[in-house]
C-alpha atoms as a PDB file:
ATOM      1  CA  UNK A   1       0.000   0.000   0.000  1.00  0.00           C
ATOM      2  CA  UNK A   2       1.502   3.457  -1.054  1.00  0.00           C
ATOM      3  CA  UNK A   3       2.763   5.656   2.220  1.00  0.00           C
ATOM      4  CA  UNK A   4      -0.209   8.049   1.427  1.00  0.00           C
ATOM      5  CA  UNK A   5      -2.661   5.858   1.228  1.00  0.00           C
ATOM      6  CA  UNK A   6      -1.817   4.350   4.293  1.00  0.00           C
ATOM      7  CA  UNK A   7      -1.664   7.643   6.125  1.00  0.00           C
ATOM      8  CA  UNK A   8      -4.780   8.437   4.665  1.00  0.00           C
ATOM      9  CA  UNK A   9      -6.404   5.050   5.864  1.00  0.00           C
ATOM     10  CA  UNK A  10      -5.211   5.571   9.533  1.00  0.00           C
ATOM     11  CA  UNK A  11      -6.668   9.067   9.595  1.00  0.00           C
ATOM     12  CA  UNK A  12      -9.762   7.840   8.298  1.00  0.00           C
ATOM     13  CA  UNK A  13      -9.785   5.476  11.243  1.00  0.00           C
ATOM     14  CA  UNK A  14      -9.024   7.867  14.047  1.00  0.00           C
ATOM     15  CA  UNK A  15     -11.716  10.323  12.433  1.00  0.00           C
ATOM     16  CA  UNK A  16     -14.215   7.641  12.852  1.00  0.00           C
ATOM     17  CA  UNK A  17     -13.202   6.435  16.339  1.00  0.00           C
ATOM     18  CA  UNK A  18     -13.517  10.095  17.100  1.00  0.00           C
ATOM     19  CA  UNK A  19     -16.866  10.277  16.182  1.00  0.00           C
ATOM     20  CA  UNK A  20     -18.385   7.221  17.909  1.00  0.00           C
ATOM     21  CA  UNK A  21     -15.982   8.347  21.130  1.00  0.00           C
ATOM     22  CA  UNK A  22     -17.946  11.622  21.215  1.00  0.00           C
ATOM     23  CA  UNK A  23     -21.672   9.975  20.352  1.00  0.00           C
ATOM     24  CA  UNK A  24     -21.014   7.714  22.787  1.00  0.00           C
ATOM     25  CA  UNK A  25     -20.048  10.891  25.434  1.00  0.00           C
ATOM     26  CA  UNK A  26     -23.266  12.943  24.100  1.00  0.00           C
ATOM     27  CA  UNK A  27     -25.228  10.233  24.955  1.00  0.00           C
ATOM     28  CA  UNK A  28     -24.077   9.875  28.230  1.00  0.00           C
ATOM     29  CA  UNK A  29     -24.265  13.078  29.542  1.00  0.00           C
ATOM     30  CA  UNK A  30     -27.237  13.701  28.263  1.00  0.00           C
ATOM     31  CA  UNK A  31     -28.790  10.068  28.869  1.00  0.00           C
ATOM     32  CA  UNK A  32     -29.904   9.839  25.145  1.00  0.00           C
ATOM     33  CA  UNK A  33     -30.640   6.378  24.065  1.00  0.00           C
ATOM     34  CA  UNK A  34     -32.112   4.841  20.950  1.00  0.00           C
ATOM     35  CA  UNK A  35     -35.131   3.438  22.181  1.00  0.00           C
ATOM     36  CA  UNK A  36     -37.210   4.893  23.642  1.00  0.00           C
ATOM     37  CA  UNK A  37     -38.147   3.361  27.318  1.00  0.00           C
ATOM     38  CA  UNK A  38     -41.787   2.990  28.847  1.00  0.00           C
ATOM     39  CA  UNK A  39     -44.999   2.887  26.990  1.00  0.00           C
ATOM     40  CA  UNK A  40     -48.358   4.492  25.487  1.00  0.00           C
ATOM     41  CA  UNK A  41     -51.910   4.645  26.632  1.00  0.00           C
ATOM     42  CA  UNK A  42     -54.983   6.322  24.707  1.00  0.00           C
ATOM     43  CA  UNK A  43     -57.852   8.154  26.241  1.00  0.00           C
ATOM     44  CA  UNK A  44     -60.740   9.463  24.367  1.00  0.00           C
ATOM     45  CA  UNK A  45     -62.600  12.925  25.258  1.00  0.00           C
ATOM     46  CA  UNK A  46     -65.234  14.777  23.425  1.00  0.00           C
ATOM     47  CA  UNK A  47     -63.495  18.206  24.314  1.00  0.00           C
ATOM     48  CA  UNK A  48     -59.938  18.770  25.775  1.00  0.00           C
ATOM     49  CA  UNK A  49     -59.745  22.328  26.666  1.00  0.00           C
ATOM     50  CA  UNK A  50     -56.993  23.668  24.605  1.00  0.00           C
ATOM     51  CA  UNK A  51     -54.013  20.387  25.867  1.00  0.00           C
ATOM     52  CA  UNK A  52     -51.446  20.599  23.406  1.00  0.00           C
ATOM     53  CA  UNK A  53     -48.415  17.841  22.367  1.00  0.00           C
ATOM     54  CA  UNK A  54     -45.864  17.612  24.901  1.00  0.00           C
ATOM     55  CA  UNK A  55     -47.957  18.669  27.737  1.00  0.00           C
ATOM     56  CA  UNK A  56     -47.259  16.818  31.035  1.00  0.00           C
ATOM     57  CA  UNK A  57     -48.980  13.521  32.197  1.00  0.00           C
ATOM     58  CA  UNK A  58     -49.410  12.801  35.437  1.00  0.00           C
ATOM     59  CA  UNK A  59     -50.391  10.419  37.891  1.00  0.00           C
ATOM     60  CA  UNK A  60     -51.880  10.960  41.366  1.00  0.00           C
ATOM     61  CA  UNK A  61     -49.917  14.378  41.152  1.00  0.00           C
ATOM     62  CA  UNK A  62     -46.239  12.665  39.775  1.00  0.00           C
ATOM     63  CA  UNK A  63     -45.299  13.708  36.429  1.00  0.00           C
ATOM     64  CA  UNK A  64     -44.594  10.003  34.487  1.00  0.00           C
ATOM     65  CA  UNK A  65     -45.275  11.349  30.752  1.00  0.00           C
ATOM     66  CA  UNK A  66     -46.260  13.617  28.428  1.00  0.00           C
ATOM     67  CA  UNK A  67     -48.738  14.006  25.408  1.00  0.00           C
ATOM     68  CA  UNK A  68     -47.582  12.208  22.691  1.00  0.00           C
ATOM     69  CA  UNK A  69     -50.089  12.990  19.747  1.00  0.00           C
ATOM     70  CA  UNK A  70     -53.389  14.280  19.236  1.00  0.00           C
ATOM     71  CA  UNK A  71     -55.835  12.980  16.998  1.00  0.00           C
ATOM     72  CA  UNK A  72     -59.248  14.506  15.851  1.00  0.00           C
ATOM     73  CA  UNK A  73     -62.032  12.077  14.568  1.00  0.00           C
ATOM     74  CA  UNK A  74     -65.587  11.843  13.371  1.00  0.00           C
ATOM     75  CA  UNK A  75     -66.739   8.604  15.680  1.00  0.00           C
ATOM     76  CA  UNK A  76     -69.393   7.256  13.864  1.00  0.00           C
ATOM     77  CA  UNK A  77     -70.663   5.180  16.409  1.00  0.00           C
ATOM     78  CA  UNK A  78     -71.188   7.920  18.839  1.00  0.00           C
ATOM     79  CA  UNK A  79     -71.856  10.162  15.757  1.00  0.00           C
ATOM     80  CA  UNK A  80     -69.693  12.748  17.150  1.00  0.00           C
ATOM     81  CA  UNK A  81     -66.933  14.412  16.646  1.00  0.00           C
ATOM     82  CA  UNK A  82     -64.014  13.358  19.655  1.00  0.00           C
ATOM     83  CA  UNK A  83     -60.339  13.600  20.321  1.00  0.00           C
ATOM     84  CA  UNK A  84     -58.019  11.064  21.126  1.00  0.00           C
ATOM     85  CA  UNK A  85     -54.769  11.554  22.999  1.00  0.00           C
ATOM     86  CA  UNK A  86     -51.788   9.294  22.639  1.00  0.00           C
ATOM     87  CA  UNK A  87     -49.797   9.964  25.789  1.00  0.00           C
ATOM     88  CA  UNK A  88     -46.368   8.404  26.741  1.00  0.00           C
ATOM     89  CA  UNK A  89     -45.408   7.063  29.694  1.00  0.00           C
ATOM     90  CA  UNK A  90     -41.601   7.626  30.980  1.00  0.00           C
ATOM     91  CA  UNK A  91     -40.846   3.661  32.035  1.00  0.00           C
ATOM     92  CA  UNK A  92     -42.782   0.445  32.462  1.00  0.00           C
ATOM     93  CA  UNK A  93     -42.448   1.078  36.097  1.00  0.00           C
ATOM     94  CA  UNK A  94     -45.510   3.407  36.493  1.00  0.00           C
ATOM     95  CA  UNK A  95     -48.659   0.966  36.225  1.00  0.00           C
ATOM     96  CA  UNK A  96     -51.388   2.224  35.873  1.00  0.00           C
ATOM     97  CA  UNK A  97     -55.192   0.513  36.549  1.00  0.00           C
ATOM     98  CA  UNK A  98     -58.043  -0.144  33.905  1.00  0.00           C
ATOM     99  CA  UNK A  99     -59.849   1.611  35.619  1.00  0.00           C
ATOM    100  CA  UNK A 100     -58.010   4.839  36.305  1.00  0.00           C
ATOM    101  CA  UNK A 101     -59.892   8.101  35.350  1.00  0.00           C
ATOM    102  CA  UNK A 102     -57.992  10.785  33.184  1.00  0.00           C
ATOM    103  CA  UNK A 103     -59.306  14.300  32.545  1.00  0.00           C
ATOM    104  CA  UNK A 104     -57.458  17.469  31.508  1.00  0.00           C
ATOM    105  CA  UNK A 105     -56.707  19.862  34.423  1.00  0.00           C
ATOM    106  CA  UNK A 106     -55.044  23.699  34.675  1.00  0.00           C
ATOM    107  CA  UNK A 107     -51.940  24.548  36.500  1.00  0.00           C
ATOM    108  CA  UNK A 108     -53.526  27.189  38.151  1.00  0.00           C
ATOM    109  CA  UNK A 109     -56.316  29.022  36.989  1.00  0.00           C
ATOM    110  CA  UNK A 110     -54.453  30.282  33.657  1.00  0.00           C
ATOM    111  CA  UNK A 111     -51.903  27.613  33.398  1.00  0.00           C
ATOM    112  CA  UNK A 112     -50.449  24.749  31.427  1.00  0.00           C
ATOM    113  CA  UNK A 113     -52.733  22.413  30.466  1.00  0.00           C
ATOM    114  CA  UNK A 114     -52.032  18.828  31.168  1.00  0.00           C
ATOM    115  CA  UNK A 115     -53.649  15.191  31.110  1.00  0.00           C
ATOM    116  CA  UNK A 116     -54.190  13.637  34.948  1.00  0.00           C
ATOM    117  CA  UNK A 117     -54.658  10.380  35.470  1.00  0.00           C
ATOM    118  CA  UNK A 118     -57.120   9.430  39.351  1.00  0.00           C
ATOM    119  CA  UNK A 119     -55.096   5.580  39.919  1.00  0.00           C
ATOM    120  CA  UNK A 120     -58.085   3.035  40.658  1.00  0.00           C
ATOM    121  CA  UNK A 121     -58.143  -0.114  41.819  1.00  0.00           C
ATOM    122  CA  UNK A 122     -55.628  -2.582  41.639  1.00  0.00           C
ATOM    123  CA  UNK A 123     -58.063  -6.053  41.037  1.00  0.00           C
ATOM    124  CA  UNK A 124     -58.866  -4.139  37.956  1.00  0.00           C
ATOM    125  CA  UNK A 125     -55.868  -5.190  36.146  1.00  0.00           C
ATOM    126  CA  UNK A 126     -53.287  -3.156  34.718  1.00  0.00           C
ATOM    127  CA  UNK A 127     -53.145  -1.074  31.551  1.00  0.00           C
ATOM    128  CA  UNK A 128     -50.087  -2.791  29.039  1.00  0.00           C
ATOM    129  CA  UNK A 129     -48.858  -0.978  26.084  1.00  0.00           C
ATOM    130  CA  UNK A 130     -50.955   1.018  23.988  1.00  0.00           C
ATOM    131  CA  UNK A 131     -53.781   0.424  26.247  1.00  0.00           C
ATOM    132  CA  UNK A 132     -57.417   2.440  26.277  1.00  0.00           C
ATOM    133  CA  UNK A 133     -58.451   4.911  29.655  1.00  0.00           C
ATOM    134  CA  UNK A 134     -61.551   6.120  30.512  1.00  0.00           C
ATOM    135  CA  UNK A 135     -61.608   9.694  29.634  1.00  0.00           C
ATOM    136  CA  UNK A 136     -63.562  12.321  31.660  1.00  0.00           C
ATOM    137  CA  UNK A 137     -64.522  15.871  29.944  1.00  0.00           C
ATOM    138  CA  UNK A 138     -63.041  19.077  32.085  1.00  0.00           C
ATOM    139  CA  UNK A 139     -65.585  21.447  32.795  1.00  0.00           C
ATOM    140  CA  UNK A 140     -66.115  23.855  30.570  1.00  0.00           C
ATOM    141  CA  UNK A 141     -65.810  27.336  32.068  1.00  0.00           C
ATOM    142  CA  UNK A 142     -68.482  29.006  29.708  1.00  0.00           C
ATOM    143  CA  UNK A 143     -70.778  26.818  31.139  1.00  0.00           C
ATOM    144  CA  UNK A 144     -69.963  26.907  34.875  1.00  0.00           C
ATOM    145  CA  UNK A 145     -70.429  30.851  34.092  1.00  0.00           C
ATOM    146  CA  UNK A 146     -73.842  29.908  32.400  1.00  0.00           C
ATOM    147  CA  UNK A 147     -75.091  27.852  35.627  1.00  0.00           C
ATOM    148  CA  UNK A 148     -73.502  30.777  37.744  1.00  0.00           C
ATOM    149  CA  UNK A 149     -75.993  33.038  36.064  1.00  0.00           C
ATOM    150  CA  UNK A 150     -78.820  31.006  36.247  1.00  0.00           C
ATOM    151  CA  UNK A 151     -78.336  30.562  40.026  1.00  0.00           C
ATOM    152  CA  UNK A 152     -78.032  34.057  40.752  1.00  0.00           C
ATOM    153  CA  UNK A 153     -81.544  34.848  38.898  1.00  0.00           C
ATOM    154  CA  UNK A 154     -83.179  32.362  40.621  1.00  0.00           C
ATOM    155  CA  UNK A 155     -81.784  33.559  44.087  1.00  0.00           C
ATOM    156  CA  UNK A 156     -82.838  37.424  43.407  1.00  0.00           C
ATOM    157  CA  UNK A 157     -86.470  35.901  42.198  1.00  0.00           C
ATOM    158  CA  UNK A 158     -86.986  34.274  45.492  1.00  0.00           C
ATOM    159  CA  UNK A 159     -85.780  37.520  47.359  1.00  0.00           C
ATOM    160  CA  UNK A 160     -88.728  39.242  45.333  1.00  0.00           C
ATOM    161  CA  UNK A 161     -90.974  36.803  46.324  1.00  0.00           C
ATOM    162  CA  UNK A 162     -89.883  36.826  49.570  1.00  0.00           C
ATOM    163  CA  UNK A 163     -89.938  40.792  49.723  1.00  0.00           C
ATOM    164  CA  UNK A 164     -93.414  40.566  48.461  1.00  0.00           C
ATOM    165  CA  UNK A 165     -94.613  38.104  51.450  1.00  0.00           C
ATOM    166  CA  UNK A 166     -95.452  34.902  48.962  1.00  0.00           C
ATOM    167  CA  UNK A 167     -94.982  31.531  50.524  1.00  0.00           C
ATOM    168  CA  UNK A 168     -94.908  30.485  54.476  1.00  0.00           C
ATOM    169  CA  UNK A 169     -91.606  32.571  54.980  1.00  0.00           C
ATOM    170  CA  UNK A 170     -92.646  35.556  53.306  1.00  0.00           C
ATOM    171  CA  UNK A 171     -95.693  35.777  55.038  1.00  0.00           C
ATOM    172  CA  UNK A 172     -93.625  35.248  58.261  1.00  0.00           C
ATOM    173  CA  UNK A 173     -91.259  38.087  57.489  1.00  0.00           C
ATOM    174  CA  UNK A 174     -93.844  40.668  56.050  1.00  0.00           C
ATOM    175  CA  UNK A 175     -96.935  40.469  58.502  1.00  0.00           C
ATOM    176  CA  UNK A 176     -96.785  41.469  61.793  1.00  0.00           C
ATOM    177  CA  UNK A 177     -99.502  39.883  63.115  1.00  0.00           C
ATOM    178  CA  UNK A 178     -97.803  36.255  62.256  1.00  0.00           C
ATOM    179  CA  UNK A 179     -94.225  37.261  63.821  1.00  0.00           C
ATOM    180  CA  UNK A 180     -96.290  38.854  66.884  1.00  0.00           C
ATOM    181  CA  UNK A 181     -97.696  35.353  67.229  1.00  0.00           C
ATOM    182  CA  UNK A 182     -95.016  33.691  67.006  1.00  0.00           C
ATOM    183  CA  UNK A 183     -93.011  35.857  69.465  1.00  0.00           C
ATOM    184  CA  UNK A 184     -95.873  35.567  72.175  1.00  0.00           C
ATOM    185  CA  UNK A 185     -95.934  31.406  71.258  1.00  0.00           C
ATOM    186  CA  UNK A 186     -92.189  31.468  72.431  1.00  0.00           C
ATOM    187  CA  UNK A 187     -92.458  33.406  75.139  1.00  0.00           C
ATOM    188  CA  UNK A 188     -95.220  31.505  76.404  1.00  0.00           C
ATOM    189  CA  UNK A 189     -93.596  28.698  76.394  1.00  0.00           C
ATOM    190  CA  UNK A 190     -90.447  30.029  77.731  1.00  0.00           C
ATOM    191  CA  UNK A 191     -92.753  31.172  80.720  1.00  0.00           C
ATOM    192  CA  UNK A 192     -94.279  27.760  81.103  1.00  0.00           C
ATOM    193  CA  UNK A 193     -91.861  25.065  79.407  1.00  0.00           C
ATOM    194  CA  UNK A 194     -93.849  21.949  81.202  1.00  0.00           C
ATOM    195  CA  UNK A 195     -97.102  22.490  78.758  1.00  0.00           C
ATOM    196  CA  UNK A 196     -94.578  21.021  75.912  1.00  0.00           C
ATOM    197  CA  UNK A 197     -94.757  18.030  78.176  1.00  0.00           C
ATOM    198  CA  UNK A 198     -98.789  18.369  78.680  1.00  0.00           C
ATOM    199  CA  UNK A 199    -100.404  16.076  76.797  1.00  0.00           C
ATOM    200  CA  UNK A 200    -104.309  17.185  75.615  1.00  0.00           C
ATOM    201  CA  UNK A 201    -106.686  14.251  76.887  1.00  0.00           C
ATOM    202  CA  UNK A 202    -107.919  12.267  74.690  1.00  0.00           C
ATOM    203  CA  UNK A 203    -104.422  11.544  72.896  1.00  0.00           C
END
């Protein structure tokens, strides 16, 4: 083999032995592997409040994953429109029942969205890879605000009713006469306590 050749050919060989040296550092620091560890669940919702890829997963309050994919269908079954998310979970260590509840919550009132997961009970079985939960809708705030509404008209209709003396209470807390009657009924029987104890004959 010509001298240049050869110098070329051991050069080529230290460039490559450089190159694995340093993957093999990169991945080590920065505990990169190939495959990718744990496994994926699906849960189904009909509305998930703005959750986006990436967004944390967590169980009983522990983050263990993160939203993997989201997928938009028609279900024609249900013959609805729903969402299904694909969410990762970090290692095979975390189980996770059948029967565990997820729903999407806020970190804080105008935080991150992310997908949390209520652990349920253990002779359910556990979920194995790529495995369906039961998904629970969040609330939806425009329609807490809705029921807030509808609450607060009802309350200041009974207050007019009240105010106008309708019903057994508002005819208690507009007529005299009734509350006078009641007062002197209590006072009465503050005064004599032992006709509470006097049966009428006949009973």
């Amino acid at each position: 083999m010509p001298e240049d050749k050869n110098i070329e050919f051991k050069v080529g060989i230290f460039v490559v032995m450089g190159i694995i040296i340093f993957f093999i550092i990169v991945f080590s620091i920065g505990d990169v592997t190939f495959v990718k560890k744990g496994y994926r669940i699906y849960s189904t919702f009909n509305f998930v409040n703005g959750i986006t890829e990436s967004a944390p997963v967590r169980l009983a309050g522990v983050n263990v994953g993160y939203i993997e994919d989201i997928n938009i269908y028609y279900d024609e079954k249900a013959a609805k429109t729903r969402v299904k998310l694909t969410a990762h979970i970090n290692s095979e260590e975390v189980k996770i029942e059948k029967d565990a509840r997820a729903t999407i919550n806020t970190l804080g009132l105008l935080g991150e969205k992310y997908l949390e997961i209520f652990p349920g009970a253990f002779s359910s079985g556990m979920l194995k890879n790529e495995g369906e939960l039961t998904g629970q809708d969040p609330v939806v705030m425009e329609n807490l605000t809705d029921t807030m509404n509808q609450l607060a008209v009802s309350a200041t209709a009974l207050l007019k009713k009240l105010e106008q003396g309708e019903g057994t209470i508002g005819k208690l807390l507009t007529e005299d006469k009734i509350y006078r009657d009641l007062e002197d009924l209590v006072a009465d029987i503050k005064a004599h306590p032992w006709k509470l104890l006097n049966k009428p004959k006949g009973e």
